[in-house]
Structures are given as structure tokens and as C-alpha cells.
Protein backbone atom coordinates (compact mmCIF):
# COMPACT_ATOMS: atom_id res chain seq x y z
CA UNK A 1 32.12 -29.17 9.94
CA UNK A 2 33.71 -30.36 6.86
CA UNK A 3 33.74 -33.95 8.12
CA UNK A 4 30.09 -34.04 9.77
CA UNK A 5 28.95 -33.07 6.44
CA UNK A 6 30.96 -35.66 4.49
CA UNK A 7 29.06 -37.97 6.81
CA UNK A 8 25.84 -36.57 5.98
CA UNK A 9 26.63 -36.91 2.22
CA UNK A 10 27.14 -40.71 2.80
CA UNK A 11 24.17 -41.30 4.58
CA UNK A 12 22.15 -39.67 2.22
CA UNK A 13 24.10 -42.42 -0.55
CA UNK A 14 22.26 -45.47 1.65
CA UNK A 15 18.98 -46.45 -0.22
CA UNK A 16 17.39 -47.32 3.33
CA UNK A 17 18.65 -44.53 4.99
CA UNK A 18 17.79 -42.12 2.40
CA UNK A 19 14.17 -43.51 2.74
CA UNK A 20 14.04 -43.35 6.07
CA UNK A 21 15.40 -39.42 5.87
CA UNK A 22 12.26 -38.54 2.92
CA UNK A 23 9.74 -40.55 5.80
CA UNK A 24 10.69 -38.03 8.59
CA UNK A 25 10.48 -35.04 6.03
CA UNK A 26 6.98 -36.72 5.13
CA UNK A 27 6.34 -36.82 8.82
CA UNK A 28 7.50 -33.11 9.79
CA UNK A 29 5.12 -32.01 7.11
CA UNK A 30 7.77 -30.93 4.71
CA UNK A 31 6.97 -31.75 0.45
CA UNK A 32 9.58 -34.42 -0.44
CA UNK A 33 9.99 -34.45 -4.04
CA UNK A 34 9.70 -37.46 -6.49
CA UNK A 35 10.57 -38.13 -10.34
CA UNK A 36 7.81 -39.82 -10.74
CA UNK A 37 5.86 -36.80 -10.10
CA UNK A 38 6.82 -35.01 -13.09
CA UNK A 39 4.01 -36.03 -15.81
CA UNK A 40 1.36 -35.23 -12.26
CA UNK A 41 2.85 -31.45 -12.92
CA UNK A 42 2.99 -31.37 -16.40
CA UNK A 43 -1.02 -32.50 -16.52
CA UNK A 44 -1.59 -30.18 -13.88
CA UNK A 45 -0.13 -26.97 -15.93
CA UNK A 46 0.01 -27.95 -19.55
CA UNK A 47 -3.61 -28.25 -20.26
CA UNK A 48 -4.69 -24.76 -22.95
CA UNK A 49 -0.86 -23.83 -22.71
CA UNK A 50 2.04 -23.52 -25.40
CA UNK A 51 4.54 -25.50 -23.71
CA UNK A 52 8.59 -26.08 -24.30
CA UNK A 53 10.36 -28.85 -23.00
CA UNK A 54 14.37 -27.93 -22.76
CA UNK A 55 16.70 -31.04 -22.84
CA UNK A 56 13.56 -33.50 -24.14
CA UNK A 57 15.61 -36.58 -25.49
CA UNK A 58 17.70 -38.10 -22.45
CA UNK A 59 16.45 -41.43 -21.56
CA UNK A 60 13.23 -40.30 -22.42
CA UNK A 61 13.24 -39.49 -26.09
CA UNK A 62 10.32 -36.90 -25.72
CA UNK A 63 7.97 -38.28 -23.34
CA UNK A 64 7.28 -35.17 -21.43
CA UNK A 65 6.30 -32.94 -24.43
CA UNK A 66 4.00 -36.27 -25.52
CA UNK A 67 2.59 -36.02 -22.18
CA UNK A 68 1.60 -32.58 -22.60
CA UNK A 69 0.49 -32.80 -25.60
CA UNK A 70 -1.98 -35.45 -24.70
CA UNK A 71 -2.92 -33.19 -21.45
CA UNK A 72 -4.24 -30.34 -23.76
CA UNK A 73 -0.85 -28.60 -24.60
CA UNK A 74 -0.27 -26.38 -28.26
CA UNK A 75 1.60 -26.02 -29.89
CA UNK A 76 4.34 -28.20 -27.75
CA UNK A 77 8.21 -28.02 -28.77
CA UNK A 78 11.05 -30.50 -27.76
CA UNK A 79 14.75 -28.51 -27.36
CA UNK A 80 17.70 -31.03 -27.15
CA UNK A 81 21.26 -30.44 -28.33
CA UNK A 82 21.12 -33.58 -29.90
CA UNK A 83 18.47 -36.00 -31.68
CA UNK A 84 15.59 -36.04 -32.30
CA UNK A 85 15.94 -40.06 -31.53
CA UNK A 86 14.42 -43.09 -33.38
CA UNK A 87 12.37 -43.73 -30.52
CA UNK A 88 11.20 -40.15 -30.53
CA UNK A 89 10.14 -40.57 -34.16
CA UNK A 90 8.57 -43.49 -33.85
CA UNK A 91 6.21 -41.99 -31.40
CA UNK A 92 5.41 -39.14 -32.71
CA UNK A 93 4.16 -41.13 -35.72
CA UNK A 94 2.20 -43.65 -33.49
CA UNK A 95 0.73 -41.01 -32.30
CA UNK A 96 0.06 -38.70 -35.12
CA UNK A 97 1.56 -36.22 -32.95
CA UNK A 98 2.10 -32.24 -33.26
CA UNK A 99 5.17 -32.02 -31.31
CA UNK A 100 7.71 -29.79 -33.32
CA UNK A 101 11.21 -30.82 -32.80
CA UNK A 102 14.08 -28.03 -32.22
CA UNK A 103 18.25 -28.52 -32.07
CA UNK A 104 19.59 -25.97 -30.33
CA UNK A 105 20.83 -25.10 -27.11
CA UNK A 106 18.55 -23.48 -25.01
CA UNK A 107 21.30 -20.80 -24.26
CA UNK A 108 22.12 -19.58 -27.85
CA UNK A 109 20.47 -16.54 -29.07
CA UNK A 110 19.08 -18.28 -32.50
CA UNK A 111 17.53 -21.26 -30.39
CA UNK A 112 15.65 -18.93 -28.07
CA UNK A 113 14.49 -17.09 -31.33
CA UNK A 114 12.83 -20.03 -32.88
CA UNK A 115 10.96 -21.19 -29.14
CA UNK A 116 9.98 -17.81 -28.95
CA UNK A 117 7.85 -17.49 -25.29
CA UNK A 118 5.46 -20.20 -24.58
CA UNK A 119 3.36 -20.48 -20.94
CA UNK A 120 4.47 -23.49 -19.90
CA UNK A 121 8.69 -24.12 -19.91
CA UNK A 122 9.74 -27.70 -18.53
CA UNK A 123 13.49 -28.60 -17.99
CA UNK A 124 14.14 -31.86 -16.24
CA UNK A 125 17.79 -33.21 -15.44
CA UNK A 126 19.35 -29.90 -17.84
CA UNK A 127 20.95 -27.36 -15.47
CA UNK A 128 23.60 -29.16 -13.63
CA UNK A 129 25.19 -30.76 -17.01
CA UNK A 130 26.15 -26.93 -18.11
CA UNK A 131 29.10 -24.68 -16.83
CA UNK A 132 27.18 -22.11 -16.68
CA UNK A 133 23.69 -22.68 -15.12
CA UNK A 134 22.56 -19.15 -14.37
CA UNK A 135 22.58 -18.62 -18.19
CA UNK A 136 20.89 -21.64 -18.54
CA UNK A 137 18.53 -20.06 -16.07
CA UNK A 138 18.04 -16.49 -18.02
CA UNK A 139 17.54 -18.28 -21.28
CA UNK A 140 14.71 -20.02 -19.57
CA UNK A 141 13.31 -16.74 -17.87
CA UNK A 142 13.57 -15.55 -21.67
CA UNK A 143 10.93 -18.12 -23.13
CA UNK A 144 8.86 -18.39 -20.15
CA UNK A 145 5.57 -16.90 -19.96
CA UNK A 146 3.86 -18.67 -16.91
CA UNK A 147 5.02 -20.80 -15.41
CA UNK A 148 8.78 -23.25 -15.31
CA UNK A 149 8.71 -26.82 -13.98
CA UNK A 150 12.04 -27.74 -13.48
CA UNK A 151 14.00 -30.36 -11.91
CA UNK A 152 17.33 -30.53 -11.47
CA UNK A 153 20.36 -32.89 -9.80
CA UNK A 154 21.86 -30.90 -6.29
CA UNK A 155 23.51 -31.96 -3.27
CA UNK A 156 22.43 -31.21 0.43
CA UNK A 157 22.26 -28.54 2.05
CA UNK A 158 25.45 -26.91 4.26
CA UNK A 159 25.14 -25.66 7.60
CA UNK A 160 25.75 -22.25 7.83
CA UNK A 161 27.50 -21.81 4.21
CA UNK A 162 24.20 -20.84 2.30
CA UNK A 163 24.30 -20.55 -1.67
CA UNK A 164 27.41 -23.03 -1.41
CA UNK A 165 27.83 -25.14 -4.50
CA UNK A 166 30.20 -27.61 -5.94
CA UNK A 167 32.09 -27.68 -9.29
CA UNK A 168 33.37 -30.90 -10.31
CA UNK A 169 35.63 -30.43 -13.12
CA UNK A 170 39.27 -31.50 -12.08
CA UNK A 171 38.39 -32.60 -9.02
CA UNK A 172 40.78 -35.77 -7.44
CA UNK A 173 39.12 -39.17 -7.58
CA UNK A 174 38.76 -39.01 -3.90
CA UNK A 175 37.09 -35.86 -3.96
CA UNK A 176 34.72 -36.98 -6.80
CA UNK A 177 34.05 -40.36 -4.56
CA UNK A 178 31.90 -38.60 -2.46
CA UNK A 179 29.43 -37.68 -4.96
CA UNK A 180 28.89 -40.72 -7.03
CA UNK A 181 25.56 -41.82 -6.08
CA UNK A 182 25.67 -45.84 -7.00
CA UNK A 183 23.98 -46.94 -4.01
CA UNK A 184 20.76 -45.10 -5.51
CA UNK A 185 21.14 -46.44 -8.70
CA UNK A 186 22.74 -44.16 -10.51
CA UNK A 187 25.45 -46.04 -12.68
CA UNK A 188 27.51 -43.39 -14.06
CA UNK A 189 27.69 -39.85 -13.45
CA UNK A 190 30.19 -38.52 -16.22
CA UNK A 191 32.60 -36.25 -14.36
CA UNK A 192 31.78 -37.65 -11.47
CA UNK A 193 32.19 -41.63 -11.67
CA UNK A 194 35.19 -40.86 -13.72
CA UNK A 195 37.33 -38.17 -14.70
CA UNK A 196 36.08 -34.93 -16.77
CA UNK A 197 35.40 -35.84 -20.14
CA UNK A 198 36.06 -32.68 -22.62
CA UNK A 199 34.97 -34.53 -25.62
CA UNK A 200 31.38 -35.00 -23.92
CA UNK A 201 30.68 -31.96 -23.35
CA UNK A 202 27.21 -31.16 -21.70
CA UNK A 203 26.85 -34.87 -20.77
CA UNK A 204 29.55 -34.28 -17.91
CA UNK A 205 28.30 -33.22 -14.62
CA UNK A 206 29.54 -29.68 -14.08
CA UNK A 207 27.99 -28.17 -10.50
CA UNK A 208 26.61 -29.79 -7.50
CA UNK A 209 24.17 -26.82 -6.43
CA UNK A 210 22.82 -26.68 -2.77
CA UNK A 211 19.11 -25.87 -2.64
CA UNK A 212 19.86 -22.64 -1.23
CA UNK A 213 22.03 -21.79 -4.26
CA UNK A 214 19.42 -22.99 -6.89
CA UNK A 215 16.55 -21.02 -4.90
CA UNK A 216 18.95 -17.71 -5.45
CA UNK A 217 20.07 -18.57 -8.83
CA UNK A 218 16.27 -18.43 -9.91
CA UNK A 219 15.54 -15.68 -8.06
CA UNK A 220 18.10 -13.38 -9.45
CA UNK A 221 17.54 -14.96 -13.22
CA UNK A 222 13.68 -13.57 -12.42
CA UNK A 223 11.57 -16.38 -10.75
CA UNK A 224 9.05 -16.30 -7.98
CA UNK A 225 9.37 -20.03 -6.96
CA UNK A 226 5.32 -21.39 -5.77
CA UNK A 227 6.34 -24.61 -4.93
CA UNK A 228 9.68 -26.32 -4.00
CA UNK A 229 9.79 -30.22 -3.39
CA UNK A 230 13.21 -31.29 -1.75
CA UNK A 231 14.80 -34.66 -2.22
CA UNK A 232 18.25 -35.74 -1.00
CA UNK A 233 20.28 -35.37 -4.29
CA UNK A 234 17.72 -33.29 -6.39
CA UNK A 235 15.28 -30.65 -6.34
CA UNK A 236 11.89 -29.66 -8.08
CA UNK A 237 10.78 -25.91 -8.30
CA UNK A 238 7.45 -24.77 -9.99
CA UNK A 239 8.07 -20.64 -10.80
CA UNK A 240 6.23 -17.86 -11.98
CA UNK A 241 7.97 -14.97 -14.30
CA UNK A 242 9.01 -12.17 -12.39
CA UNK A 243 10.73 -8.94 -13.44
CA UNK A 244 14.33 -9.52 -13.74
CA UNK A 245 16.23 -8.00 -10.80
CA UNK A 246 20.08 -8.11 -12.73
CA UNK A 247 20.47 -7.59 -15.98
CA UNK A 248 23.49 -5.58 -17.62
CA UNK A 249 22.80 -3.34 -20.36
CA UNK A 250 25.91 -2.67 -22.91
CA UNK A 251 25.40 1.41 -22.91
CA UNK A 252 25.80 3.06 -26.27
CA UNK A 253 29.25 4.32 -27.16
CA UNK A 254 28.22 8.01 -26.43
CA UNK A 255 26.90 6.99 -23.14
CA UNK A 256 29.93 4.53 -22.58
CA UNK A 257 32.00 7.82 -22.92
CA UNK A 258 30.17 9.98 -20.68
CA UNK A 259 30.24 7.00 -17.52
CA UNK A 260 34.18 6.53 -18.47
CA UNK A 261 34.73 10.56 -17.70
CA UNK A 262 32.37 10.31 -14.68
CA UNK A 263 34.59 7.71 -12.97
CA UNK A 264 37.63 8.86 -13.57
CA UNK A 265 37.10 12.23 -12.17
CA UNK A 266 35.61 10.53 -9.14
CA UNK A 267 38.84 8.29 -8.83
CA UNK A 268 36.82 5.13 -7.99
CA UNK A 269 38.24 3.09 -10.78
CA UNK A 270 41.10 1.10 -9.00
CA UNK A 271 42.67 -2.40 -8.63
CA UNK A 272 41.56 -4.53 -6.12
């Protein structure tokens, strides 16, 4: 199994074959996702909505909170962990733009203060760059109000090990090999093309996430998922807020007291 799917990883890598594999989705009916497609959703939602736009700066120094802005978004806000760039300044000022800047990261307590909840939460290219994406995935849960576009880097699917994922930290050079995606035109995956890279923090690649996975990770982190588009090495899911199926409550110390009596006396409380 391990090998067929090492084969099917490699195929995927091949530019032809990888178009060939989104025609036959096309073909079967299936929604094959796109980049490209990301300002068509953002139009489509934004318009009369507050928006947020987690991880705005990357290559694209704010275009997709500019896009919604221009499709009838306000207020709009732009979350990064670093910036805002020069080319994100000069825009806004060409544009005599609204868009409020915020540095933070998205899963800190003070940076989810100041976003408060908007409708409309974007995050494109964010959760697979943190070691812990179901946080990622609660913090966003915690600001959204309508609806989350998000896109994110994954690998395909594996037969009959659902909600499988892959974490590349320390992982041999041969190991990482298989996930470098330079045949698509990805020049370098940091992490992945080359050893982990402490000092770089949330630009390394931390988890390869199966579709499966991400569609449970959202689910338990409290989204209804309307739309899923499927691509090779990356997913899009459109989500509606849902109320949160896990989340653990610190009980007060009285209360703390009373469940530490309860489980000793039932004699449940020992190592695995």
C-alpha cells in the first residue's frame, strides 16, 4: 500500500499528468479546485460583509482584503505575523483604501481581541505553515460570523487510512523528496525542499493534511463545510459557523475538587 501510494504521490508531481487527473475529476462531475478562483469567492461573499483576511501579506501583500474591499466589504482587516509590506502601502494609498492593518497571530488571545468577529473570514495558504493547525482552526471559528473561505496546501488522499496526515519536521531528505512539488512550480517549500528551519518559524511547512483530515479538523473546530473544491496538492472549503462540538472548560477550583473526589472513589484514574 505504502508503495502504490508513493506512486500516486509522483504522478500527481507530473504537470501533464496532474492535468490530465483534474480533466477526469472535471469529467466525473466532481468540483476541482483552482487558485485562481479565490477573488471569484471573495466577490461572491464579501459584498455588505465585515471581512478578515488571516495571513494577508505572502506574495500578495494584501490583495485579497483590496479585493473585498472593492467588492462591497467594511470594514476589511489584513492579519499577518509580519509586514504590513511596501507594496501593501503603496496600494492602499493608490487606492485611498480603508483596509486596517493588524500584526498578530491569528492564534493569540490579544490578536483575536482586536479582529473581534467579522462575517466574512478568508485564510489562504495559512494552516499548513503552523504546528498546530486545529488551533489555527478554533481561532478562526472564534472571529467567524458567516462564513470562512479558506484554502490550504494538503496531500492526497490514503486508501483506507482516513484523517491520515503528515508532519514534516525531522523528516530524512528522502522522506521529504517525496513531497517537494518542483515539477508544479513550486520552487521551495521550507521544510520540505530542505531541512527544518527553526529560525523561520511559521514559514516552514509543518503538516501535509489529507482532505479527509482537514474536513474533520473543521468539523470538530465548529464548521459546516457548503462547498469543498479538491485539487491534487491543495484544498478549498467554504464553511458556515456551527456550534462547537469540543471544547474544554478549566472547572473552577471548587468544582475541580469535587470531580478529583468523584474519580478517585470510582478508581478510574489509572496509567495507561
Amino acid at each position: 500500500m505504502v508503495l502504490r501510494y508513493k506512486w500516486k504521490v509522483r504522478l500527481f508531481k507530473n504537470r501533464r499528468l496532474n492535468l490530465l487527473w483534474q480533466n477526469w475529476r472535471r469529467w466525473r462531475g466532481d468540483v476541482v479546485g483552482n487558485y485562481d478562483h479565490l477573488p471569484l469567492h471573495i466577490r461572491q461573499y464579501a459584498p455588505g460583509h465585515s471581512f478578515a483576511d488571516v495571513g494577508c501579506m505572502w506574495g500578495v501583500n494584501g490583495e485579497y482584503s483590496f479585493i473585498a474591499e472593492e467588492s462591497g466589504a467594511k470594514p476589511v482587516k489584513a492579519i499577518d505575523v509580519f509586514g504590513p509590506t511596501p507594496e501593501f502601502e503603496a496600494k492602499k494609498q493608490a487606492r485611498n483604501s480603508s483596509v486596517e492593518f493588524i500584526l498578530g497571530d491569528v492564534t493569540d488571545a490579544r490578536t483575536i481581541a482586536r479582529i473581534g468577529i467579522v462575517d466574512i473570514v478568508f485564510c489562504a495558504g495559512v494552516l499548513y505553515h503552523h504546528p498546530s493547525p486545529f488551533d489555527v482552526l478554533v481561532a478562526l471559528r472564534r472571529i467567524c460570523g458567516r462564513t470562512l473561505i479558506l484554502r490550504t496546501y494538503a496531500i492526497p488522499e490514503i486508501s483506507g487510512l482516513p484523517n491520515a496526515a503528515i508532519y514534516f519536521p525531522m523528516l530524512d531528505t528522502k522522506d521529504r523528496h517525496l513531497w517537494e512539488l518542483s515539477g508544479l512550480g513550486v520552487s521551495r517549500m521550507v521544510g520540505v525542499t530542505d531541512a527544518f528551519q527553526p529560525q523561520e518559524g511559521y514559514g516552514n511547512f509543518f503538516w501535509g493534511l489529507t482532505p479527509s483530515c482537514l474536513a474533520s479538523l473543521l468539523r470538530t473546530a465548529g464548521f459546516c463545510i457548503d462547498f469543498w473544491a479538491n485539487e491534487a496538492f491543495a484544498q478549498i472549503a467554504i464553511c458556515s459557523p456551527i456550534a462547537i462540538p469540543f471544547a474544554h472548560r478549566l472547572p473552577s477550583e471548587s468544582e475541580a475538587k469535587n470531580m478529583a473526589a468523584a474519580i478517585s472513589k470510582a478508581g478510574i484514574a489509572r496509567p495507561c
